[in-house]
N, C-alpha and C. Protein backbone atom coordinates (compact mmCIF):
# COMPACT_ATOMS: atom_id res chain seq x y z
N UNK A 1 0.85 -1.17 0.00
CA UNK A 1 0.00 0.00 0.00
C UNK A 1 0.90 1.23 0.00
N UNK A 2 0.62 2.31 -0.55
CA UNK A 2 1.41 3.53 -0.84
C UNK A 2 0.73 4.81 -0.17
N UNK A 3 1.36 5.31 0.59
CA UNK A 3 1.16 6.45 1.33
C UNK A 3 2.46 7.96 0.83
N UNK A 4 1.57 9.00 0.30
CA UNK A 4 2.42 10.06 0.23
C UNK A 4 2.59 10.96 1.01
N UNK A 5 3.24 11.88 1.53
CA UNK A 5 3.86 12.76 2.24
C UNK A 5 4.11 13.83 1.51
N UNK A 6 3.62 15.23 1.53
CA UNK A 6 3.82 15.89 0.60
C UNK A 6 4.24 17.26 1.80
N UNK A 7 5.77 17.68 1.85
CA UNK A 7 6.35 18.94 2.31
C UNK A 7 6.10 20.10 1.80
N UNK A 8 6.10 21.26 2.40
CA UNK A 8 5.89 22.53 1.36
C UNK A 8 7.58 22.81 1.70
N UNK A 9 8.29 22.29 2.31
CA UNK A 9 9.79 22.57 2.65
C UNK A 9 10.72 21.97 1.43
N UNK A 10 11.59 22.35 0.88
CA UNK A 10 12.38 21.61 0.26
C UNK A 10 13.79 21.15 1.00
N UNK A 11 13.48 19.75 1.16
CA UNK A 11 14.55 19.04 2.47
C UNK A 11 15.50 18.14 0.90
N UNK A 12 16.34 18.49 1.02
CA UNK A 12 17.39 17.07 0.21
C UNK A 12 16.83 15.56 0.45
N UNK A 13 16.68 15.23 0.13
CA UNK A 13 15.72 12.78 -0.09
C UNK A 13 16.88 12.19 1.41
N UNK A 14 18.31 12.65 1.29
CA UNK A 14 19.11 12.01 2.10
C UNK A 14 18.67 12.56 3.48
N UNK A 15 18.79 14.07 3.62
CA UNK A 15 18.33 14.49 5.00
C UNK A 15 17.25 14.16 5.81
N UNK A 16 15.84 13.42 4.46
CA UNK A 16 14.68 13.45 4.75
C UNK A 16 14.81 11.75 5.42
N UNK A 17 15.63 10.97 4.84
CA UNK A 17 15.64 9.67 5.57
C UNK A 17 16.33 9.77 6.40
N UNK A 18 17.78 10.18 6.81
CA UNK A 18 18.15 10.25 7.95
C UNK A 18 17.09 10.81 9.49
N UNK A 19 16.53 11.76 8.73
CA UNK A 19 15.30 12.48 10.08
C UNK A 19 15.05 11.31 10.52
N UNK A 20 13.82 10.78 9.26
CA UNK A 20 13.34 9.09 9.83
C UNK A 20 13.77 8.37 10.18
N UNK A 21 15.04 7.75 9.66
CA UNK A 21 15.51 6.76 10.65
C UNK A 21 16.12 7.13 12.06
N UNK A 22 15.92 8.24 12.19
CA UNK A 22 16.37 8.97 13.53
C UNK A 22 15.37 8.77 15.08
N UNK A 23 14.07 8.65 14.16
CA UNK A 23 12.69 8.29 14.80
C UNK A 23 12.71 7.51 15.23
N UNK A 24 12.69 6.49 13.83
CA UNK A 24 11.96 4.75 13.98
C UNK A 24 13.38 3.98 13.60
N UNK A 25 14.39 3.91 12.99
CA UNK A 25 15.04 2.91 12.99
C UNK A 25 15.41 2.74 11.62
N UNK A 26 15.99 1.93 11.17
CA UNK A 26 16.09 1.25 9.85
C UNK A 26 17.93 1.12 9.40
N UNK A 27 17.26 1.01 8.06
CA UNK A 27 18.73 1.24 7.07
C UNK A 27 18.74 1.78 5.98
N UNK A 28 19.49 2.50 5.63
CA UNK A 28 19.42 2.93 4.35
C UNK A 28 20.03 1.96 2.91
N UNK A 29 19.92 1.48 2.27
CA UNK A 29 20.16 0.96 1.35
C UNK A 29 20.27 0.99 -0.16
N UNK A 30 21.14 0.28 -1.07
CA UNK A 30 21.60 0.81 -2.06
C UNK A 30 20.32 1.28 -3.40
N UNK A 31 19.30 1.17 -2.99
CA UNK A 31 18.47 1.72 -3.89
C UNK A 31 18.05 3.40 -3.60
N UNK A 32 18.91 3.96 -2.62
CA UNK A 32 18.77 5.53 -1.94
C UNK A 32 17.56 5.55 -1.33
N UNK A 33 16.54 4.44 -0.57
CA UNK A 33 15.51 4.38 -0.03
C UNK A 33 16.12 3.90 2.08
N UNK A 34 15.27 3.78 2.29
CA UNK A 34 14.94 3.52 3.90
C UNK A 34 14.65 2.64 4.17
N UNK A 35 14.99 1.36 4.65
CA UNK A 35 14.66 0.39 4.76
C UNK A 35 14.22 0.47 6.54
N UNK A 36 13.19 0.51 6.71
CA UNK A 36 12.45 0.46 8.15
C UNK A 36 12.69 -0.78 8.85
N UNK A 37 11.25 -1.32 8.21
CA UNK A 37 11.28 -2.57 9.07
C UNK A 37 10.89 -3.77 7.68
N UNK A 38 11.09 -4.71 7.22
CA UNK A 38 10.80 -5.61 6.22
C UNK A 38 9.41 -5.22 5.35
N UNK A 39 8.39 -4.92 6.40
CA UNK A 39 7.10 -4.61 5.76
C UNK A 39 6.90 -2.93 5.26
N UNK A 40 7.92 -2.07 5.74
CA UNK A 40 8.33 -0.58 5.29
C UNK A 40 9.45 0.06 4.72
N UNK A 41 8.76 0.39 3.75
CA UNK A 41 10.24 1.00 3.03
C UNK A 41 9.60 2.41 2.62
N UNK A 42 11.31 3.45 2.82
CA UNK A 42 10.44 5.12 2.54
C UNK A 42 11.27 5.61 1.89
N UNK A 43 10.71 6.38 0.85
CA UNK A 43 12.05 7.17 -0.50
C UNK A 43 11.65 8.55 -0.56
N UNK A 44 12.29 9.29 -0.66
CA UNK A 44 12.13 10.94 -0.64
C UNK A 44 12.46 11.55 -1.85
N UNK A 45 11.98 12.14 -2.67
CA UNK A 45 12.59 13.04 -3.56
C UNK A 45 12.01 14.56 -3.66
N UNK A 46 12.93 15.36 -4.35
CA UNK A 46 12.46 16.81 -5.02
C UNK A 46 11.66 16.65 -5.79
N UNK A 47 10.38 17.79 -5.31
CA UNK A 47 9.56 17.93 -6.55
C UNK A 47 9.62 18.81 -7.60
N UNK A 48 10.06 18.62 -8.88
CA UNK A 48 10.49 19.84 -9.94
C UNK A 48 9.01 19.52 -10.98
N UNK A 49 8.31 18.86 -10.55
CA UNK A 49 7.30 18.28 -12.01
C UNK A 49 5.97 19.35 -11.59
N UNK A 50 6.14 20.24 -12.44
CA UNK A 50 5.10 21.55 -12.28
C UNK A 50 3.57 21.02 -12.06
N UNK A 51 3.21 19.79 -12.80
CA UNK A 51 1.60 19.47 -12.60
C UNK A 51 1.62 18.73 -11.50
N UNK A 52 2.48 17.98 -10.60
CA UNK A 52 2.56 17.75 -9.42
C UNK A 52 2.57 18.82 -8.31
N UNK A 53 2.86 19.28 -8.44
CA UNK A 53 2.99 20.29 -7.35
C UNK A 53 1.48 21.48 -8.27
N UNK A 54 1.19 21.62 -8.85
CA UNK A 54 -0.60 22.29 -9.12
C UNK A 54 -1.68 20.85 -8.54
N UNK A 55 -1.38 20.30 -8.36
CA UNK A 55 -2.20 19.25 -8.33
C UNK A 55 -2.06 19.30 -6.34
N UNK A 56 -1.25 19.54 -5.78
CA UNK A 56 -1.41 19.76 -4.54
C UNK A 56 -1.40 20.78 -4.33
N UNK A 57 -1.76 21.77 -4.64
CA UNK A 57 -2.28 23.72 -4.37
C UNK A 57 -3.30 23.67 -4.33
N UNK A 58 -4.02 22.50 -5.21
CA UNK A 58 -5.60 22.82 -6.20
C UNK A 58 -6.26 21.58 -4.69
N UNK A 59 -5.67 20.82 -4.18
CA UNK A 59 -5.74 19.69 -3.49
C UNK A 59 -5.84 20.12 -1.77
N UNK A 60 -5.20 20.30 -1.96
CA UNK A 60 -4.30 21.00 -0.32
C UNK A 60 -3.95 22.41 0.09
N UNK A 61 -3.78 22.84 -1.03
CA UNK A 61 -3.85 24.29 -0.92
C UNK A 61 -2.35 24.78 -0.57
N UNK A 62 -1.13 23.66 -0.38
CA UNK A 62 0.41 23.93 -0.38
C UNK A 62 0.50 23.59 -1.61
N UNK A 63 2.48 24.39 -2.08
CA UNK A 63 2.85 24.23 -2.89
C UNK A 63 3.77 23.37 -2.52
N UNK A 64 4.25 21.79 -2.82
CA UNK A 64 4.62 20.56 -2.21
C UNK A 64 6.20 20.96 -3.29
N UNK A 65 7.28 20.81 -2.18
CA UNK A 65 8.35 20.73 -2.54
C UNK A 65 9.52 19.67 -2.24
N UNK A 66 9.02 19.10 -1.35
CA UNK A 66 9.38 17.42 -0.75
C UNK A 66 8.31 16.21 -1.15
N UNK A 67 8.62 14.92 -1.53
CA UNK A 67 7.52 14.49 -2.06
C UNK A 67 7.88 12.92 -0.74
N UNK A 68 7.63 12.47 0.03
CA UNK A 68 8.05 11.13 0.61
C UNK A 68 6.87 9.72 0.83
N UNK A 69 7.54 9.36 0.10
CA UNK A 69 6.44 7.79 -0.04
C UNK A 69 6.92 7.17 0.50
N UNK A 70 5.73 6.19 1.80
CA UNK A 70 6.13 5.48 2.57
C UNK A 70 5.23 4.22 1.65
N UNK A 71 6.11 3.23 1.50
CA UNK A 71 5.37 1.42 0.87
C UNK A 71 5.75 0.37 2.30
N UNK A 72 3.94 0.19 2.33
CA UNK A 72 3.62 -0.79 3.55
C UNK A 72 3.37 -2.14 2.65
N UNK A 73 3.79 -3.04 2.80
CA UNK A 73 3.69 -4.39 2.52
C UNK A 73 2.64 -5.21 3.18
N UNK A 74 1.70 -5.73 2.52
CA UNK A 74 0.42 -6.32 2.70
C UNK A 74 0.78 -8.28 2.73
N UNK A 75 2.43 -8.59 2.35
CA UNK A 75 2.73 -9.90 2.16
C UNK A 75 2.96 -10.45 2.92
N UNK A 76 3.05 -10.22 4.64
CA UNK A 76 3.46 -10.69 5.81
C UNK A 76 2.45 -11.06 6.41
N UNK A 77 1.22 -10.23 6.16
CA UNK A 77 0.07 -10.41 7.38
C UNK A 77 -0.15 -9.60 8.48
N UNK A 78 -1.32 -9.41 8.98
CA UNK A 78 -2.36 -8.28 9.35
C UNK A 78 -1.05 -7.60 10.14
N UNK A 79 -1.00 -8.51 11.21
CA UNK A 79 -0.64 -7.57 12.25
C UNK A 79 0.58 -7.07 12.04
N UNK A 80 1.63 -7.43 11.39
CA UNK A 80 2.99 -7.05 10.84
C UNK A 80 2.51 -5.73 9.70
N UNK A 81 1.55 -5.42 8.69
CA UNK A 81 1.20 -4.42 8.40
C UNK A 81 1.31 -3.61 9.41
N UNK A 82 0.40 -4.02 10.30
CA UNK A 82 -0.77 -2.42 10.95
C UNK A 82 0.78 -1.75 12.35
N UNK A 83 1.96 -2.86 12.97
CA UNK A 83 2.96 -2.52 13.11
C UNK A 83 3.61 -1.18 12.42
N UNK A 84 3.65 -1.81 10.91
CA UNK A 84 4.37 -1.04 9.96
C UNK A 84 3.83 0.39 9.81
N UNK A 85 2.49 -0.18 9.91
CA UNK A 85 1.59 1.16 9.50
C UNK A 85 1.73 2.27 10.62
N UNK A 86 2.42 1.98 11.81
CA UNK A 86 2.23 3.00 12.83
C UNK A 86 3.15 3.34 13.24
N UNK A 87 4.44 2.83 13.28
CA UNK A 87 5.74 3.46 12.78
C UNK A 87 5.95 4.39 11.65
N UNK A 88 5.26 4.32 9.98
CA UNK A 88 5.19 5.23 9.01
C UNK A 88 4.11 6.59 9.69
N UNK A 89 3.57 6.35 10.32
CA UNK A 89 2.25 7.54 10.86
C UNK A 89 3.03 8.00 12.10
N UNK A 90 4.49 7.36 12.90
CA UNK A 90 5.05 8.32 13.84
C UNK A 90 5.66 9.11 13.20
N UNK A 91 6.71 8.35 11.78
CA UNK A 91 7.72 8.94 11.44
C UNK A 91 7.13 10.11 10.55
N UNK A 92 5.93 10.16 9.77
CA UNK A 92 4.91 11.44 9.34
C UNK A 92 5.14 12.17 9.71
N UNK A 93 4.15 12.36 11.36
CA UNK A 93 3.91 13.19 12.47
C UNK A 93 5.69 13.84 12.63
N UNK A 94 6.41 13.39 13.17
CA UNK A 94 7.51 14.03 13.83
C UNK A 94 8.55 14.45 12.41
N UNK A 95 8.61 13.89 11.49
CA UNK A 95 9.00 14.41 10.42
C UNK A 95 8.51 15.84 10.09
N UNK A 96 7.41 15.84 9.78
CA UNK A 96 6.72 17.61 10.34
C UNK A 96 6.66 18.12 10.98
N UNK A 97 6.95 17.75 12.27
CA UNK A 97 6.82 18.77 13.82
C UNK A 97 8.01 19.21 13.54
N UNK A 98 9.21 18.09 13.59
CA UNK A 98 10.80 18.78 13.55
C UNK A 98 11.08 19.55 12.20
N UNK A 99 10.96 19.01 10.80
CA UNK A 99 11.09 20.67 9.95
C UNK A 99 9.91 21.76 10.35
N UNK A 100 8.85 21.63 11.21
CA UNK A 100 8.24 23.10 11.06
C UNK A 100 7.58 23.43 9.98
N UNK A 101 7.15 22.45 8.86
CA UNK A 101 6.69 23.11 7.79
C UNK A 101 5.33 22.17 7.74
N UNK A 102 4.33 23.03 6.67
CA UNK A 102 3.04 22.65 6.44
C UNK A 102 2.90 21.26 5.31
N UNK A 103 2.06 20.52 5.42
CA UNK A 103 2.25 19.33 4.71
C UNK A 103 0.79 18.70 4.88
N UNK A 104 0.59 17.74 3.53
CA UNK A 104 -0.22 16.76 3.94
C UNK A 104 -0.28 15.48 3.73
N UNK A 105 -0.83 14.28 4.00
CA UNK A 105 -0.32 13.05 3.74
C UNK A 105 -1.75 12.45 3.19
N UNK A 106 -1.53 11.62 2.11
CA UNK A 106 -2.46 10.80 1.72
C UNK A 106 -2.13 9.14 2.05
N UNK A 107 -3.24 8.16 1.64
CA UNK A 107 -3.46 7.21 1.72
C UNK A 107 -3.67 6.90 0.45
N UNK A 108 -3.19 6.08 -0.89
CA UNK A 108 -3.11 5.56 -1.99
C UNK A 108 -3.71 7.07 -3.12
N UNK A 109 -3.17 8.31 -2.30
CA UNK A 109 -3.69 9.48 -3.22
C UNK A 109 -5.18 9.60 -3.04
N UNK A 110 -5.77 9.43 -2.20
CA UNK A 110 -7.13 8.77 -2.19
C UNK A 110 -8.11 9.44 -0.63
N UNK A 111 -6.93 9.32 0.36
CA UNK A 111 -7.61 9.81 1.27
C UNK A 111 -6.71 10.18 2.43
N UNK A 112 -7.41 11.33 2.87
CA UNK A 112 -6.02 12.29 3.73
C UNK A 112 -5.82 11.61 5.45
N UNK A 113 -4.44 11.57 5.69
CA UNK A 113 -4.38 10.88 6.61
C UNK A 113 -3.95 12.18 7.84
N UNK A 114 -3.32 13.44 7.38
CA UNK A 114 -2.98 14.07 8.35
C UNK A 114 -2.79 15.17 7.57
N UNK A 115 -2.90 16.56 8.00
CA UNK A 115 -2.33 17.78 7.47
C UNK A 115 -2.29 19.25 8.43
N UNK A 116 -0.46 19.17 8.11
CA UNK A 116 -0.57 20.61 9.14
C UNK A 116 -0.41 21.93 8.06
N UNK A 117 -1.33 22.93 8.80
CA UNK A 117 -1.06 24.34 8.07
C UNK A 117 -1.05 25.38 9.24
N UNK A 118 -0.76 26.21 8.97
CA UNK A 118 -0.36 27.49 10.42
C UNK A 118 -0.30 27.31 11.36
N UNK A 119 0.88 25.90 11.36
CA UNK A 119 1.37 25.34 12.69
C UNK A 119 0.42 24.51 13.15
N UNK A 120 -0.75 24.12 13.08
CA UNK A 120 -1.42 23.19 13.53
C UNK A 120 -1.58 22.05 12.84
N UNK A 121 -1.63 20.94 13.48
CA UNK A 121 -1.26 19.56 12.89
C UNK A 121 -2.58 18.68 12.97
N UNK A 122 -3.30 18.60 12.10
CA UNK A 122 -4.78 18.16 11.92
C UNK A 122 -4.62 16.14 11.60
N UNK A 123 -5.42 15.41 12.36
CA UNK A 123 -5.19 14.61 12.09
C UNK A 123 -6.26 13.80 11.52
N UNK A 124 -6.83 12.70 10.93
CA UNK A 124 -8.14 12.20 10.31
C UNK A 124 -8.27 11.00 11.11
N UNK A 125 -9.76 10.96 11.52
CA UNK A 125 -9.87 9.89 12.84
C UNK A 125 -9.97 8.72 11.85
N UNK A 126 -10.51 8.63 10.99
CA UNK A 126 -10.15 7.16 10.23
C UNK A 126 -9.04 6.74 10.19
N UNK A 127 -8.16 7.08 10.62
CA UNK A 127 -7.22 6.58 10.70
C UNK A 127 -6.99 6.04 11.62
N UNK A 128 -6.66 4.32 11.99
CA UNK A 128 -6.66 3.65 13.67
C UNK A 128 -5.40 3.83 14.35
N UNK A 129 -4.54 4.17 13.79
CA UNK A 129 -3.21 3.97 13.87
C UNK A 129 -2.74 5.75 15.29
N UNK A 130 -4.23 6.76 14.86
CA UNK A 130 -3.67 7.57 15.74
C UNK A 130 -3.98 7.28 17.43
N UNK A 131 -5.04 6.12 17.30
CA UNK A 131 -5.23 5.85 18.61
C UNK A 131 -4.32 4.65 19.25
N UNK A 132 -3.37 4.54 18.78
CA UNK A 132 -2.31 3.40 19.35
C UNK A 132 -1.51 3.94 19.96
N UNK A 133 -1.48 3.57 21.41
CA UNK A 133 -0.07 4.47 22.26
C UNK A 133 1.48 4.50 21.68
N UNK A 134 1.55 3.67 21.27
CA UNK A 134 3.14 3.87 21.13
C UNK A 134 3.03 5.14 19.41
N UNK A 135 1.92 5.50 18.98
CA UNK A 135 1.92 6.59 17.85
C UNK A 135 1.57 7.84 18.81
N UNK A 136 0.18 7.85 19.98
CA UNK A 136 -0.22 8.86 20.43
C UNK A 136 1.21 9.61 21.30
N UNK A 137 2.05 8.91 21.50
CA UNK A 137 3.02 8.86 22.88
C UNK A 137 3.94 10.61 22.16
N UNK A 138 3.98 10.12 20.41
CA UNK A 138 4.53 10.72 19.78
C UNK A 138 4.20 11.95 19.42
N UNK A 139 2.57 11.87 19.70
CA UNK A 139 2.07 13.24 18.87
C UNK A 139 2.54 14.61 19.53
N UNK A 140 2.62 15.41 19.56
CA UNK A 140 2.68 16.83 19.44
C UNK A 140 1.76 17.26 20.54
N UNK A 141 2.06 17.88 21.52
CA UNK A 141 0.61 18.73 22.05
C UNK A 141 0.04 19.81 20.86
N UNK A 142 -1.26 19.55 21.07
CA UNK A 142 -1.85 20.72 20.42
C UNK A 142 -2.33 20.21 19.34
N UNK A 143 -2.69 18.88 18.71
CA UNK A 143 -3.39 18.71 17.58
C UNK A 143 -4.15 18.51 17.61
N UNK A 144 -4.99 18.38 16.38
CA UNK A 144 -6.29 18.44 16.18
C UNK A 144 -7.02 16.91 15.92
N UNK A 145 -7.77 16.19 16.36
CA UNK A 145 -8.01 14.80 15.66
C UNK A 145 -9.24 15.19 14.71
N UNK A 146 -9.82 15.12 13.77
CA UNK A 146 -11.03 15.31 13.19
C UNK A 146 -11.86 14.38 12.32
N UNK A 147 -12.84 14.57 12.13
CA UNK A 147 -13.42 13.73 11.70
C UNK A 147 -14.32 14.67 10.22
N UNK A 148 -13.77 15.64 10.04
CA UNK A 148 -13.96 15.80 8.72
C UNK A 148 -13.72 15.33 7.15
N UNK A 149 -14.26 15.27 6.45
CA UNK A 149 -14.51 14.75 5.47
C UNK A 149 -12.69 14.04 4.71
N UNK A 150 -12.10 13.08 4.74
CA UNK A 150 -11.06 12.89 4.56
C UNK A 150 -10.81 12.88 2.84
N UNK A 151 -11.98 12.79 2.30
CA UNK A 151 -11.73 12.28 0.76
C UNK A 151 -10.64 13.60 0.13
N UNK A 152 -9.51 13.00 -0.63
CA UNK A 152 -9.02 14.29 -1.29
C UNK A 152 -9.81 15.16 -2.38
């Protein structure tokens, strides 16, 4: 399953995995990606592709200059996912608290999992992963959980 991360910061792909594995752990490996945990892997790049970045103004209302895809692996089984899945939703969260910048994250482009703008860090209650302690432990004072409409 594919989850995007979209920065309005422009961070270098290397700086942006080191943050993460700073969080949660991993390795970096010879494909310039993040190797987490077996069922997570996360790659960062610059966004220079002009209809990508209109496509999140028109979307989100930032102009996305970091692009980071986290791939959760569905081949292990449930609970080794939903693991995976809440380590990628710490390393999100604190990936944005520590650059300071506005961002939002989707779910297969499809449906918003979190987005901060003027410093506040909005989160989407469909998502189960924010009610798991070892993710809540992480959050930020001061966010928002909501239950507004998540569809992009």
């Amino acid at each position: 399953m594919s989850y995007n991360l979209a920065l309005v910061c422009a961070v270098p792909p290397e700086s942006v995995l080191r943050r993460i594995r700073d969080v949660v752990g991993g390795e970096l490996i010879e494909t310039g990606q993040l190797l987490v945990v077996p069922e997570l892997i996360v790659g960062a790049s610059v966004v220079d592709d002009p209809n990508s970045r209109e496509l999140y103004r028109e979307e989100w209302g930032i102009d996305m200059a970091t692009s980071v895809g986290f791939g959760v692996s569905t081949k292990t089984g449930h609970e080794r996912q939903y693991a995976a899945a809440g380590l990628m939703s710490l390393a999100a969260v604190q990936l944005v608290v520590r650059l300071g910048t506005e961002a939002g994250m989707t779910f297969q482009h499809e449906r918003k999992l979190l987005h901060r703008r003027d410093g506040v860090l909005y989160l989407y209650d469909w998502w189960p992963q924010w009610a798991e302690p070892a993710v809540r432990a992480g959050l930020p004072e001061g966010y928002i959980l909501t239950g507004d409409d998540p569809a992009v």
